[in-house]
N, C-alpha and C. Protein backbone atom coordinates (compact mmCIF):
# COMPACT_ATOMS: atom_id res chain seq x y z
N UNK A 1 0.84 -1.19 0.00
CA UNK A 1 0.00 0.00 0.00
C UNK A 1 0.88 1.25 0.00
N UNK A 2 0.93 2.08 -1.33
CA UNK A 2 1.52 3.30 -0.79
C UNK A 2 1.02 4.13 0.35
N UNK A 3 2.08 4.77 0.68
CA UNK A 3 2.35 6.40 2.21
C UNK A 3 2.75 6.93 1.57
N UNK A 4 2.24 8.05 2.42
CA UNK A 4 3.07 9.33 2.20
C UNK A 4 4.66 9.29 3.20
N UNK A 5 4.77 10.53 3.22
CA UNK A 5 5.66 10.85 3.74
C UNK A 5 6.23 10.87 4.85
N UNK A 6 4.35 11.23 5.87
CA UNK A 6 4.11 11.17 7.29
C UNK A 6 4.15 9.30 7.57
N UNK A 7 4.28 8.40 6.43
CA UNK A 7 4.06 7.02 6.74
C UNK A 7 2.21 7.13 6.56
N UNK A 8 1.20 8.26 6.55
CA UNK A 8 0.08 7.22 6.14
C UNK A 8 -0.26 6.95 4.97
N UNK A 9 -1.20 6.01 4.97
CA UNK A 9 -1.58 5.60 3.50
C UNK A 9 -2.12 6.12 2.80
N UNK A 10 -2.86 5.74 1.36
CA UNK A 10 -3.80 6.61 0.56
C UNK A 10 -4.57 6.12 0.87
N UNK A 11 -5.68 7.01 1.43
CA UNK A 11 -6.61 7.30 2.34
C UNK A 11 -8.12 6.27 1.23
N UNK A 12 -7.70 6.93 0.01
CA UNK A 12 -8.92 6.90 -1.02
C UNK A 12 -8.45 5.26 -1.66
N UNK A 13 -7.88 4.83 -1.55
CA UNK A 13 -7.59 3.30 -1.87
C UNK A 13 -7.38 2.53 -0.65
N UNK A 14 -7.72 2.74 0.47
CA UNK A 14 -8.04 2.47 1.92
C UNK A 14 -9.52 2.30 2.35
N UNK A 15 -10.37 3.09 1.58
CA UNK A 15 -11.42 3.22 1.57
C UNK A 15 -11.88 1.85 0.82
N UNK A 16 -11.29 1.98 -0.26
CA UNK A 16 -12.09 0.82 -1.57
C UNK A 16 -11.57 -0.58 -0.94
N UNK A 17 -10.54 -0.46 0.07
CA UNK A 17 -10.03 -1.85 0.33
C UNK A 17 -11.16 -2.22 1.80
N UNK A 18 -11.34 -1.46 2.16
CA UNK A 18 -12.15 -1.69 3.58
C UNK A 18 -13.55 -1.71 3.07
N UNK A 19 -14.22 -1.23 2.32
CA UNK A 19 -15.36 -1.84 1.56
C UNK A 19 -15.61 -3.16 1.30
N UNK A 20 -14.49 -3.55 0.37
CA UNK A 20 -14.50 -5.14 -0.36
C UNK A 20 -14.55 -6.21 1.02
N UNK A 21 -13.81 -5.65 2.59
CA UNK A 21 -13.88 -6.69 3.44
C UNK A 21 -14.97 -6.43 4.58
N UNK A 22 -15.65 -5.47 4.58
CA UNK A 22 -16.24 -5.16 5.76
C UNK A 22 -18.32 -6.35 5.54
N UNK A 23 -18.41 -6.06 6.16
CA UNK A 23 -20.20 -6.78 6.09
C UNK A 23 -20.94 -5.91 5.13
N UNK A 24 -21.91 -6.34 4.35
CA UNK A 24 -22.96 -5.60 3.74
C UNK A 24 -23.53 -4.56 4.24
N UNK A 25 -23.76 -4.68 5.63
CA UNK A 25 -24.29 -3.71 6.12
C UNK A 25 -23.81 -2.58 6.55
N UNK A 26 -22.20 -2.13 6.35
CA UNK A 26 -21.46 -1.44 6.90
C UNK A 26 -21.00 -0.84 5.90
N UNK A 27 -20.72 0.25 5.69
CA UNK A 27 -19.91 1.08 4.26
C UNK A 27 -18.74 1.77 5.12
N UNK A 28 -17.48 2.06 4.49
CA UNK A 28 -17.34 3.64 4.70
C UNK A 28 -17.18 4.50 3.48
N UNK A 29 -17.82 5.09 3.58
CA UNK A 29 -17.90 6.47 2.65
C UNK A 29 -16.82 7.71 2.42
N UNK A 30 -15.97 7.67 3.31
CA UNK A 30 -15.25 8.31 3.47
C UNK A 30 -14.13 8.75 4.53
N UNK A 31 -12.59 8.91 4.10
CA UNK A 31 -11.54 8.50 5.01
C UNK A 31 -10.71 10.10 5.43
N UNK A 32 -10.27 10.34 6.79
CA UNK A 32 -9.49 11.81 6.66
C UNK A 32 -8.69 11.27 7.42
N UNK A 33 -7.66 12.35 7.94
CA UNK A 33 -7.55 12.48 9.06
C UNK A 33 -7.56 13.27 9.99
N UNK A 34 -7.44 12.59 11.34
CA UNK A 34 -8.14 13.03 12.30
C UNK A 34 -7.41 14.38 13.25
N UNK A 35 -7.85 15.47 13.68
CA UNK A 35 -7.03 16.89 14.16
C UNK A 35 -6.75 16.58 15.05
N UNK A 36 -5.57 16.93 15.57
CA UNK A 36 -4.93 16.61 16.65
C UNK A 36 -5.47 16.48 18.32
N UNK A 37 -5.78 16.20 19.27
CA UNK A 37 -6.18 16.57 20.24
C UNK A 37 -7.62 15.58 20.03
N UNK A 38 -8.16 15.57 18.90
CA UNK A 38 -9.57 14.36 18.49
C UNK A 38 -9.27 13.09 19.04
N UNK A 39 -10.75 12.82 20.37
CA UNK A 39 -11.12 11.47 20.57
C UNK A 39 -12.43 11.58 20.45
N UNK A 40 -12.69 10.10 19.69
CA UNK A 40 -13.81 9.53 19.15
C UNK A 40 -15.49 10.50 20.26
N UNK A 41 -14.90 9.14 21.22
CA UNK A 41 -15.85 9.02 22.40
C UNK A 41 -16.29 10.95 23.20
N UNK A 42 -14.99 11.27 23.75
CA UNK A 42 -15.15 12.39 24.54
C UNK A 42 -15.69 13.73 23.95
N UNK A 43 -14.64 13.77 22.74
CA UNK A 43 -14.72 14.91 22.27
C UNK A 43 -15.82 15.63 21.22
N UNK A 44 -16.60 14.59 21.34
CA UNK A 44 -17.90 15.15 20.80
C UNK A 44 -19.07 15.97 21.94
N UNK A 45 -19.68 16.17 21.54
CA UNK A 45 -20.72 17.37 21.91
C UNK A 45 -22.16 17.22 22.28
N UNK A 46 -22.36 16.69 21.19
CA UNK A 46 -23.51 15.72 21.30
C UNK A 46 -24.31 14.87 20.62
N UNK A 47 -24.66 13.97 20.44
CA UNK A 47 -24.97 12.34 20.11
C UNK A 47 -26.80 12.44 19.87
N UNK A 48 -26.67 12.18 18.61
CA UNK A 48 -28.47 12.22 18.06
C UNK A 48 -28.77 10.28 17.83
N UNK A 49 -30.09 10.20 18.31
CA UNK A 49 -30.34 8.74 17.81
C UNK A 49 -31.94 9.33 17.31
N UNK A 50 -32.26 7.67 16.56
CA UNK A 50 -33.62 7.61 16.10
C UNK A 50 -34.23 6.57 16.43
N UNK A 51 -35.30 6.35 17.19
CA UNK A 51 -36.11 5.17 17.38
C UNK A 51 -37.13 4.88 16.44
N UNK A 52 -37.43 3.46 16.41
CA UNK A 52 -38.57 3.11 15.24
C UNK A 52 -39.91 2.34 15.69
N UNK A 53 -40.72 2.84 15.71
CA UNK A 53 -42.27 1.84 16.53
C UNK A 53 -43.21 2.05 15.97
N UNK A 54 -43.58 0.47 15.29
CA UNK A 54 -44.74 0.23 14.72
C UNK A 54 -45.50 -0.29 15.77
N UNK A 55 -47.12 0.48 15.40
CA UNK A 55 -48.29 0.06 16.79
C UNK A 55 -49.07 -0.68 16.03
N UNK A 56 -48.94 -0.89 14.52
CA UNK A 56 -50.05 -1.51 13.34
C UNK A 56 -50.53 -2.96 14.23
N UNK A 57 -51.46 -3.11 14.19
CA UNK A 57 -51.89 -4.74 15.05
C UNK A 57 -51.25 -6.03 14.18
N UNK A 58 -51.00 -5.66 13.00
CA UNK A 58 -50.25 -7.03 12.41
C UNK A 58 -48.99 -7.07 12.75
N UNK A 59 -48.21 -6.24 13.41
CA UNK A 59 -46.80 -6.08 13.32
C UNK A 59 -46.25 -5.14 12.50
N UNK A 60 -44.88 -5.51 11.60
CA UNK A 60 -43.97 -4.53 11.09
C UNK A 60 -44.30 -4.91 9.56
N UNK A 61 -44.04 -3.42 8.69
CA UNK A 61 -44.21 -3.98 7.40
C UNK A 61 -42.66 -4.93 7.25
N UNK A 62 -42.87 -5.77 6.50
CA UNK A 62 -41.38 -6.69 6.52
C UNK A 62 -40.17 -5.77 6.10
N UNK A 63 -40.12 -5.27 5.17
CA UNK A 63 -39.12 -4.16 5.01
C UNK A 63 -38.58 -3.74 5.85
N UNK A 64 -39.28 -3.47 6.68
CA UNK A 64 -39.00 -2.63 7.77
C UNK A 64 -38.54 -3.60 9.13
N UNK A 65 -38.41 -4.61 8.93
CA UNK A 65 -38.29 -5.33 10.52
C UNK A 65 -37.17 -5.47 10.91
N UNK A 66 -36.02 -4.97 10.41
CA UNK A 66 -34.49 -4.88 10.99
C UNK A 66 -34.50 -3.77 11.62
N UNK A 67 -35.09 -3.06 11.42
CA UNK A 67 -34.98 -1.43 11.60
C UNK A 67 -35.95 -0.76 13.10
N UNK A 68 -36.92 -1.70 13.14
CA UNK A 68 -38.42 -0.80 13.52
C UNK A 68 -39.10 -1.90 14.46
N UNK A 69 -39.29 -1.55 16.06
CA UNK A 69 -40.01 -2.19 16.66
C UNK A 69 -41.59 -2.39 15.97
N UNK A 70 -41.87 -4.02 16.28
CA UNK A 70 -43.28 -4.38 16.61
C UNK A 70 -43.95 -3.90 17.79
N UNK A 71 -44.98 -3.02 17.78
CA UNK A 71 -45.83 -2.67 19.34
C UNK A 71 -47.46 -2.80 19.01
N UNK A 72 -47.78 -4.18 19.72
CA UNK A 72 -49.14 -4.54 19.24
C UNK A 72 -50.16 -3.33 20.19
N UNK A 73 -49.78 -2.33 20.56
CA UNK A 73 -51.08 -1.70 21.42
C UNK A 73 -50.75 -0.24 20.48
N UNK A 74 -52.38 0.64 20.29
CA UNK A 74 -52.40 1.72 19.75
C UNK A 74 -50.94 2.89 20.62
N UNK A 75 -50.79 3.44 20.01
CA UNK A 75 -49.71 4.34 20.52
C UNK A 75 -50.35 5.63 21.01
N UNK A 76 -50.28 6.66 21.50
CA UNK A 76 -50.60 8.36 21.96
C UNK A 76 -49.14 8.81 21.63
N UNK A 77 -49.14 9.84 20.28
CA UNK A 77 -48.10 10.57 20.53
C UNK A 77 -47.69 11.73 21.80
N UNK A 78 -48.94 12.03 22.15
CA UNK A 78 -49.24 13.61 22.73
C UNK A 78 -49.02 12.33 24.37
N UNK A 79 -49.19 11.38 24.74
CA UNK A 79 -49.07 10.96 25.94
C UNK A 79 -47.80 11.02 26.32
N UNK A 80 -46.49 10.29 25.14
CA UNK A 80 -45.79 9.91 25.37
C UNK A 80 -44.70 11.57 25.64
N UNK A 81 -45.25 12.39 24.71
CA UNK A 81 -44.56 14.00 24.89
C UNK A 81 -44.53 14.46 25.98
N UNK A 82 -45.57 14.19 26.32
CA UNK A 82 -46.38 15.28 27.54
C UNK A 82 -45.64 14.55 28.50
N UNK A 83 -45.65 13.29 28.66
CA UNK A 83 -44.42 12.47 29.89
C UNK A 83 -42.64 12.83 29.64
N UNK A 84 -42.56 13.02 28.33
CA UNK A 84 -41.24 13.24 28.14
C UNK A 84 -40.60 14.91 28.44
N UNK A 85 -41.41 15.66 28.89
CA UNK A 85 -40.84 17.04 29.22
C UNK A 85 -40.44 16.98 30.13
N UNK A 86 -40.65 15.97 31.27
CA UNK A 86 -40.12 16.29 33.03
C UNK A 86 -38.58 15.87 32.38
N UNK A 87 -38.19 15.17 31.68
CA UNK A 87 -36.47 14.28 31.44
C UNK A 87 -35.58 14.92 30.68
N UNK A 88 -36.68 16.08 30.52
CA UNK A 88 -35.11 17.21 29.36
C UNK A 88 -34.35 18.05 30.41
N UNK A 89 -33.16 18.33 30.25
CA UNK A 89 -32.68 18.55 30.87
C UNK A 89 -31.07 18.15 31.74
N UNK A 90 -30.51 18.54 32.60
CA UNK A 90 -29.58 18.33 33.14
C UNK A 90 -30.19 17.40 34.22
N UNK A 91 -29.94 16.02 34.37
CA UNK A 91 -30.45 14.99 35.73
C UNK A 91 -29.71 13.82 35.83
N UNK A 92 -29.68 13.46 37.19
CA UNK A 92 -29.02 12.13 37.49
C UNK A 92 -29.92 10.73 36.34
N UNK A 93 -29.34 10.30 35.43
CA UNK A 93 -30.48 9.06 34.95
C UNK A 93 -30.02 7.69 35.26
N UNK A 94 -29.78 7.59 36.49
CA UNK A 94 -29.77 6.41 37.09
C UNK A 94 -30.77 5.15 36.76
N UNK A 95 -31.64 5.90 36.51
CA UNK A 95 -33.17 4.88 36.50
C UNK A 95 -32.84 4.86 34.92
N UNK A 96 -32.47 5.23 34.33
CA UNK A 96 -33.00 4.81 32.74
C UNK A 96 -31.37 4.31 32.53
N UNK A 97 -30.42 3.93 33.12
CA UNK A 97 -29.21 3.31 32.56
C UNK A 97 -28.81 2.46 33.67
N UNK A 98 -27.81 1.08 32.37
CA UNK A 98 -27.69 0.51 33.26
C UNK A 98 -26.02 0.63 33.56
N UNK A 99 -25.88 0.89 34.99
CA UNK A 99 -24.42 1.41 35.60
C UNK A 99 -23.34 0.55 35.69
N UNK A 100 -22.03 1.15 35.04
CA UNK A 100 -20.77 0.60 34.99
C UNK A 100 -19.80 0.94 36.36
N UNK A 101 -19.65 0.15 37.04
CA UNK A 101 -18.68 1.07 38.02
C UNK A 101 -17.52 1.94 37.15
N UNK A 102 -17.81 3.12 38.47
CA UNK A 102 -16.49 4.32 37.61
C UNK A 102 -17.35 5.01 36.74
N UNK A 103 -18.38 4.76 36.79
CA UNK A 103 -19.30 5.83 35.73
C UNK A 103 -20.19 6.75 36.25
N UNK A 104 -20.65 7.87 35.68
CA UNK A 104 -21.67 8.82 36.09
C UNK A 104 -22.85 8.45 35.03
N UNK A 105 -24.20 8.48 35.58
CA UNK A 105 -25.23 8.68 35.35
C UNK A 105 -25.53 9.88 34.92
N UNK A 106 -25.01 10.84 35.06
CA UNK A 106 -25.87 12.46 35.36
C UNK A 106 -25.49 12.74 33.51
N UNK A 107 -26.57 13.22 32.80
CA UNK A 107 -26.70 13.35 31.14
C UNK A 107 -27.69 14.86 31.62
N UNK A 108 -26.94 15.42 30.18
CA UNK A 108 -28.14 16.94 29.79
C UNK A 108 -29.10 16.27 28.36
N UNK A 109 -30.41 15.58 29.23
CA UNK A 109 -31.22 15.25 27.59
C UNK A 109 -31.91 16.48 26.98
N UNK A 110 -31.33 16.61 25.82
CA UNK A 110 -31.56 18.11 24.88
C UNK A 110 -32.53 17.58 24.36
N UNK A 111 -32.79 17.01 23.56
CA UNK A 111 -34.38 16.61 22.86
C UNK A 111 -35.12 14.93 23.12
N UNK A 112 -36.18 14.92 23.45
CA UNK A 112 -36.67 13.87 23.44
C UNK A 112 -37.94 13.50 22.85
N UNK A 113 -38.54 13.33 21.48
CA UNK A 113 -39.40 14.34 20.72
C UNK A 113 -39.93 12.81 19.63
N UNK A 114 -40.93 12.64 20.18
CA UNK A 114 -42.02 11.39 18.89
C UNK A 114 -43.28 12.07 18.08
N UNK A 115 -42.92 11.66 16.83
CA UNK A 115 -44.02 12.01 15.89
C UNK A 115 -44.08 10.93 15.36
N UNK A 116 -45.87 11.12 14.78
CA UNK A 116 -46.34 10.08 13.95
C UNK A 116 -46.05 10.07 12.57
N UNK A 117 -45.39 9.13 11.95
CA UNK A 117 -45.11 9.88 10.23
C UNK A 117 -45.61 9.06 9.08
N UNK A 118 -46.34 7.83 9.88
CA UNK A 118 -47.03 6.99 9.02
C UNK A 118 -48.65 6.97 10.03
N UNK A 119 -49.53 6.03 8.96
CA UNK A 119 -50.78 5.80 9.99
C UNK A 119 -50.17 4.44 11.59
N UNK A 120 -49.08 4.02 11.20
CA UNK A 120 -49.11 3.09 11.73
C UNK A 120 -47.38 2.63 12.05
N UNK A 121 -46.56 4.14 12.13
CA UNK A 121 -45.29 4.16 12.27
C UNK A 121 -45.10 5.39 13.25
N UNK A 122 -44.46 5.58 13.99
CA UNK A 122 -43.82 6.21 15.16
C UNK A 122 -42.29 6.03 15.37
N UNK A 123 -42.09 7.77 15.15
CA UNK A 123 -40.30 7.77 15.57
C UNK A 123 -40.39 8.88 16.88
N UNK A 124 -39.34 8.40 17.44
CA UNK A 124 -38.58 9.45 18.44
C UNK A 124 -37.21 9.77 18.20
N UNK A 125 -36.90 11.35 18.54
CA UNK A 125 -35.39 11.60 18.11
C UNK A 125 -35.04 12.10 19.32
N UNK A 126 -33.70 11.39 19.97
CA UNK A 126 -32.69 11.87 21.27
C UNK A 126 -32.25 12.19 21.09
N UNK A 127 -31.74 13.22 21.58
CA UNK A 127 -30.48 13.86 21.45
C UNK A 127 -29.79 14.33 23.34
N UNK A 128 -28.39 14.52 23.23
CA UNK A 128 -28.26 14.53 24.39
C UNK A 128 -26.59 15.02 23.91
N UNK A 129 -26.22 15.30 25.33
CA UNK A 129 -24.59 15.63 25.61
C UNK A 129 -23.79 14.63 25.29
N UNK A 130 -24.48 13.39 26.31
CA UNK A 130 -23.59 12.33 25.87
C UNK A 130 -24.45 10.84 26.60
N UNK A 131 -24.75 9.74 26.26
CA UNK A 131 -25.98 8.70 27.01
C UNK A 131 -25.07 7.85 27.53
N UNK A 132 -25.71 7.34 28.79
CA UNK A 132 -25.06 6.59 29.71
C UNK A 132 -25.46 4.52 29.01
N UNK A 133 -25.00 4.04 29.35
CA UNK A 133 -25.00 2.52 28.68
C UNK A 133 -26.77 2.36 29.22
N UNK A 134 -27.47 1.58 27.68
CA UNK A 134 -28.93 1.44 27.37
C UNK A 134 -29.82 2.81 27.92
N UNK A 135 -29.57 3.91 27.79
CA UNK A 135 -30.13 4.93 28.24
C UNK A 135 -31.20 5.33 27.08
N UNK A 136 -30.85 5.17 25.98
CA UNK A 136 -32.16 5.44 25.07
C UNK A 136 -32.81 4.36 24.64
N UNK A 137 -32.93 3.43 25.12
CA UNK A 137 -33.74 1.98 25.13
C UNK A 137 -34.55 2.04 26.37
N UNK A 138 -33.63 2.42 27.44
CA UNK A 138 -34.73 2.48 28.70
C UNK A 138 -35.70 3.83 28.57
N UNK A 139 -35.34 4.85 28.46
CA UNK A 139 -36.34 5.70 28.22
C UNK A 139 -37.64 5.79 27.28
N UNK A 140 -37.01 4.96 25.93
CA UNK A 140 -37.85 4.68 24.25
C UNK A 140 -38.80 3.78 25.65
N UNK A 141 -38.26 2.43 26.38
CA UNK A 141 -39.21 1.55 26.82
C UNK A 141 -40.15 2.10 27.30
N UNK A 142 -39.86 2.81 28.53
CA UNK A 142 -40.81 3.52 29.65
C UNK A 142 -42.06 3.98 29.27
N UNK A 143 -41.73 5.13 28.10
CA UNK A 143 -42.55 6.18 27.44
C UNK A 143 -43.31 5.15 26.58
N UNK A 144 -43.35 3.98 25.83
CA UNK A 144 -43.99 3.54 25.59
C UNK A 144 -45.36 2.88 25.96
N UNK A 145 -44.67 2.47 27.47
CA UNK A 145 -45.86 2.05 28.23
C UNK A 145 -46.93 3.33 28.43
N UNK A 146 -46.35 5.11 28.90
CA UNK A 146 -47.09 5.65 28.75
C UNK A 146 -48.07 5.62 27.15
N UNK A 147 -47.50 5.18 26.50
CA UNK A 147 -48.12 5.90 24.68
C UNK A 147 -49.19 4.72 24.79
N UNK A 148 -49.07 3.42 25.31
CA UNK A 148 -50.53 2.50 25.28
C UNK A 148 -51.35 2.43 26.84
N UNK A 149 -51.26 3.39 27.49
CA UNK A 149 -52.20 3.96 28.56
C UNK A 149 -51.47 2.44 29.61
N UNK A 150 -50.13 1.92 29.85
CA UNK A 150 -50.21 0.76 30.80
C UNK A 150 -49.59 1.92 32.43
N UNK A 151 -49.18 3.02 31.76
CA UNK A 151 -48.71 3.62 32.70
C UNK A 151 -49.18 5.09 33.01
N UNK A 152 -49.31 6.11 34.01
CA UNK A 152 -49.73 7.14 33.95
C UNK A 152 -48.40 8.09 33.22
N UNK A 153 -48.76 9.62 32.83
CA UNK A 153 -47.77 10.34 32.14
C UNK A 153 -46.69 10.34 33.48
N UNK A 154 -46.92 10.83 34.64
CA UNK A 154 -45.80 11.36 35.47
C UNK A 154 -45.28 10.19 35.87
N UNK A 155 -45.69 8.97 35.36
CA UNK A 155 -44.77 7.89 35.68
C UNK A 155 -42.77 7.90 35.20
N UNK A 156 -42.69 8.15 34.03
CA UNK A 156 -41.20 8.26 34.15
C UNK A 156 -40.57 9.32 35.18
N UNK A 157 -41.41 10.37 35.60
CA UNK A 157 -40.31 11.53 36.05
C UNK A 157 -40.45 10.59 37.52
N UNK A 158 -41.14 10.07 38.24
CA UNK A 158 -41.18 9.40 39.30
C UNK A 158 -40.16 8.55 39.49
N UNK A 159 -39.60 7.34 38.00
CA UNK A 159 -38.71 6.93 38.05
C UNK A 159 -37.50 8.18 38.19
N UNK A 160 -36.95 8.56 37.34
CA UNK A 160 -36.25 9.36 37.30
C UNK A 160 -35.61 10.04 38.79
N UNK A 161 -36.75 10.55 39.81
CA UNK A 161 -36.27 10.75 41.06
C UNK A 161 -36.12 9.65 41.78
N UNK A 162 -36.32 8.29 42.04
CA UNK A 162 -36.39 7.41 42.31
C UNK A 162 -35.10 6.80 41.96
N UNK A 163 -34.31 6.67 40.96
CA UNK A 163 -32.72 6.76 40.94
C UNK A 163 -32.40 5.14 40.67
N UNK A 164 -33.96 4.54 40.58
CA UNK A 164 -33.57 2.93 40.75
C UNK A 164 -34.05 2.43 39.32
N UNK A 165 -33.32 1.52 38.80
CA UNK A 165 -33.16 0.88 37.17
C UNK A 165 -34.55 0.16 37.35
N UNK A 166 -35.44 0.19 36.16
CA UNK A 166 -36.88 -0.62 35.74
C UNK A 166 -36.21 -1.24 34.75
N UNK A 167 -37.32 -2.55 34.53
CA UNK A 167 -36.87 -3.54 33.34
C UNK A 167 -37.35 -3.16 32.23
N UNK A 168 -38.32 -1.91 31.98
CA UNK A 168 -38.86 -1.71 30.69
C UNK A 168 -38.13 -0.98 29.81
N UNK A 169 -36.94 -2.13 29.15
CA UNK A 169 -35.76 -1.67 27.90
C UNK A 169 -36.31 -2.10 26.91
N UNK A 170 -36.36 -1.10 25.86
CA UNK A 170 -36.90 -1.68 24.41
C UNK A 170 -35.38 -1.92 23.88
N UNK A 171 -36.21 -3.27 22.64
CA UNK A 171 -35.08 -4.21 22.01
C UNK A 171 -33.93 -2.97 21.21
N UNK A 172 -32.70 -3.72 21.01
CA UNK A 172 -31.87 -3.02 20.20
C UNK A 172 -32.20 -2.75 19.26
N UNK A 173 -33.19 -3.49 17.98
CA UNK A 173 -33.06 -3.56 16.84
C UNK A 173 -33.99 -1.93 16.28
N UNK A 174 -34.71 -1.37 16.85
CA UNK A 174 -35.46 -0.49 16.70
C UNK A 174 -34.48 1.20 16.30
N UNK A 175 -33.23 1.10 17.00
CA UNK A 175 -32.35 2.33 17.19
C UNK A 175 -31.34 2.15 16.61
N UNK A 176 -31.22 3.42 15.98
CA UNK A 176 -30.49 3.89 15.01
C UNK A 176 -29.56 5.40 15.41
N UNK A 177 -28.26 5.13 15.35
CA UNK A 177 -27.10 6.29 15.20
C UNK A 177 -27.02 7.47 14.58
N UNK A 178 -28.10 8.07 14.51
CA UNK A 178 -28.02 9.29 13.53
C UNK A 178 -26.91 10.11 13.26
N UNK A 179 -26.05 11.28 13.99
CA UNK A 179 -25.28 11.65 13.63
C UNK A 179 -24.73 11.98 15.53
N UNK A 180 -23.32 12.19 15.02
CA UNK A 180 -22.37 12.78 16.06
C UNK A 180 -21.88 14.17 15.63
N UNK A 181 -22.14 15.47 16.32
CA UNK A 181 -21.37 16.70 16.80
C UNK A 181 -20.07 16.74 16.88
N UNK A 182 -19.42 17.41 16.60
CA UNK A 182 -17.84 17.87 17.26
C UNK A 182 -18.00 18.99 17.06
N UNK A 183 -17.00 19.78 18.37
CA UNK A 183 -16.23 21.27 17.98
C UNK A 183 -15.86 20.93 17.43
N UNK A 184 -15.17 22.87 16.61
CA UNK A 184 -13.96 22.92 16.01
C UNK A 184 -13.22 22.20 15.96
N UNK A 185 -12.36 22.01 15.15
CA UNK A 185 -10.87 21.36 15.04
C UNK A 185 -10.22 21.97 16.74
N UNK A 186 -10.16 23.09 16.81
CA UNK A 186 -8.90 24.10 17.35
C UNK A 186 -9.82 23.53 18.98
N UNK A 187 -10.67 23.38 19.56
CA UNK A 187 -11.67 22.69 20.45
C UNK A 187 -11.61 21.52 21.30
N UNK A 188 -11.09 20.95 19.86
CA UNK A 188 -11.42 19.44 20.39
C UNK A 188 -10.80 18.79 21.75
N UNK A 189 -9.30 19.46 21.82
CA UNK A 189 -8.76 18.60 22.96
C UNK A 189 -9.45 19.31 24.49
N UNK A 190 -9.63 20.47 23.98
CA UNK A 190 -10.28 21.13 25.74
C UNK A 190 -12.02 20.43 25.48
N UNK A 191 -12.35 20.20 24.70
CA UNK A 191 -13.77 19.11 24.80
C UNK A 191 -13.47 17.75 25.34
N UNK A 192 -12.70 17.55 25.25
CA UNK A 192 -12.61 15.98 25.48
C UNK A 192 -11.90 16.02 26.90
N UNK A 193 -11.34 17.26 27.34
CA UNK A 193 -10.76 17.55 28.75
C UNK A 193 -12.00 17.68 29.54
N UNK A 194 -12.91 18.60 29.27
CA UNK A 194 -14.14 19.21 29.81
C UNK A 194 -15.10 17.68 30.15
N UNK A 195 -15.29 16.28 29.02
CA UNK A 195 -16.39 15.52 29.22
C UNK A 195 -15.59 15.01 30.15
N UNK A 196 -14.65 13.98 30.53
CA UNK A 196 -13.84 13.56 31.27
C UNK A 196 -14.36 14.20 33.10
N UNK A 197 -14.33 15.35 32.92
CA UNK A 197 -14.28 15.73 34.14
C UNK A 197 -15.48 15.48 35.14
N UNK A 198 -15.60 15.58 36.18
CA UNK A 198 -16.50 14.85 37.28
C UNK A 198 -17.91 15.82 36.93
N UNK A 199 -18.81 15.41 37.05
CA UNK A 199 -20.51 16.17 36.84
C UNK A 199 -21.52 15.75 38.12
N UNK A 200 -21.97 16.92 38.20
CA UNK A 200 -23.12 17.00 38.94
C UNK A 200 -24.02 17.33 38.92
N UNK A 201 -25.75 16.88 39.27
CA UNK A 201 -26.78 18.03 38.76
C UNK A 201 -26.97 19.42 40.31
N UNK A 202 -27.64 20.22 39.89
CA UNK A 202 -28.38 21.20 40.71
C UNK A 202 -28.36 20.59 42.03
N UNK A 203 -27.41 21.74 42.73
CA UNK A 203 -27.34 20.97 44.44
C UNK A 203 -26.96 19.53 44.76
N UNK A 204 -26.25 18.90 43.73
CA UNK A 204 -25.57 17.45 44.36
C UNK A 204 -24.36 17.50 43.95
N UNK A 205 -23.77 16.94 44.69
CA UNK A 205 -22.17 16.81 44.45
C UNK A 205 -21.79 15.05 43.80
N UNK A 206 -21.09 15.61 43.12
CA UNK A 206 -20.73 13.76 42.06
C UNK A 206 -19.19 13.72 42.33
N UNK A 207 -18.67 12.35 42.83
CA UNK A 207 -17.37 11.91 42.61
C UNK A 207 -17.23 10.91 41.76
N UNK A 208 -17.68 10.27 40.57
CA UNK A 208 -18.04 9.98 39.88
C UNK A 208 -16.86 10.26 38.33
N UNK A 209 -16.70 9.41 37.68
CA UNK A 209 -15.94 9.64 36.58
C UNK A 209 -16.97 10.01 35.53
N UNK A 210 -17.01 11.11 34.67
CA UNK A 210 -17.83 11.52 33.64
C UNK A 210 -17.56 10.36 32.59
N UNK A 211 -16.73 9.03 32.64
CA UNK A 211 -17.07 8.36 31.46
C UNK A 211 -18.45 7.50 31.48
């Protein structure tokens, strides 16, 4: 494989070679490199996902079943909203993740937002600073139970102060990676200094590692 000079390779025949070996389902589209002070994990900003929920009583259109939960009960968009405003915000989410020692719980959730876009399809889009391990599976779960009336609306924020993990995680297959944030180039390493560092919400103190 030719390098340059610095020793790396050509980036654009790196690309076509990691294509031919990777899975069908995986591309890359495109190769750089990376600014100095850039890590993956830290130094981003903030992290968008997409959830997928079909309420149709037959299930999923097949097309769609890698992608998009089955939910045999009618859905409420306006239930599941109206429960999701107490969780925006800067908060401990203990209850909606499940904890690694050495880790912090405490997330700023910036959007948490479901619309209907079919008769019989339902998305939600997260967005956040940064999600703690199954944190948008446990929340997608919760709010669901509100959207088919098994739970009242102020039921998640109850969890939420309550600080203790529920079993209602929706499956992996439904969520999707939308896009990742970064600062600037010139940014990046005081971002990735800044997530690292210990967090706390309003009046609590955290000793806690921000990973």
């Amino acid at each position: 494989m030719k390098v340059d000079e610095s020793g790396i390779p050509d980036l654009e025949r790196m690309r076509h070679r990691w294509n031919r070996y990777l899975p069908a389902d995986v591309r890359v589209l495109d190769a750089s490199l990376a600014p100095a002070g850039f890590d993956a994990r830290f130094s981003a900003v903030r992290r968008h996902y997409l959830y997928r929920v079909s309420d149709a009583p037959w299930g999923v259109d097949p097309l769609r079943r890698r992608d998009t939960l089955a939910w045999g009960r009618p859905l409420s968009v306006d239930a599941m909203n109206e429960a999701s405003k107490a969780l925006h915000g800067l908060h401990d989410f203990a209850a909606f993740c499940k904890q690694r020692e050495g880790s912090t719980t405490i997330r700023e959730l910036q959007q948490l937002l479901w619309r209907r876009v079919d008769e019989y399809l339902v998305e939600v889009s997260v967005s956040a600073d940064a999600f703690c391990h199954s944190m948008v599976r446990s929340l997608v779960g919760a709010l669901l139970l509100i959207g088919d009336g098994r739970r009242d609306r102020a039921w998640p924020e109850r969890q939420l102060g309550s600080r203790v993990r529920h079993s209602a995680v929706a499956p992996a297959h439904g969520l999707t990676l939308v896009r990742v944030d970064y600062p600037p180039d010139d940014e990046l390493a005081a971002r990735a200094d800044q997530t690292r560092n210990v967090r706390s919400t309003p009046g609590q103190a955290d000793t806690s590692s921000a990973r």
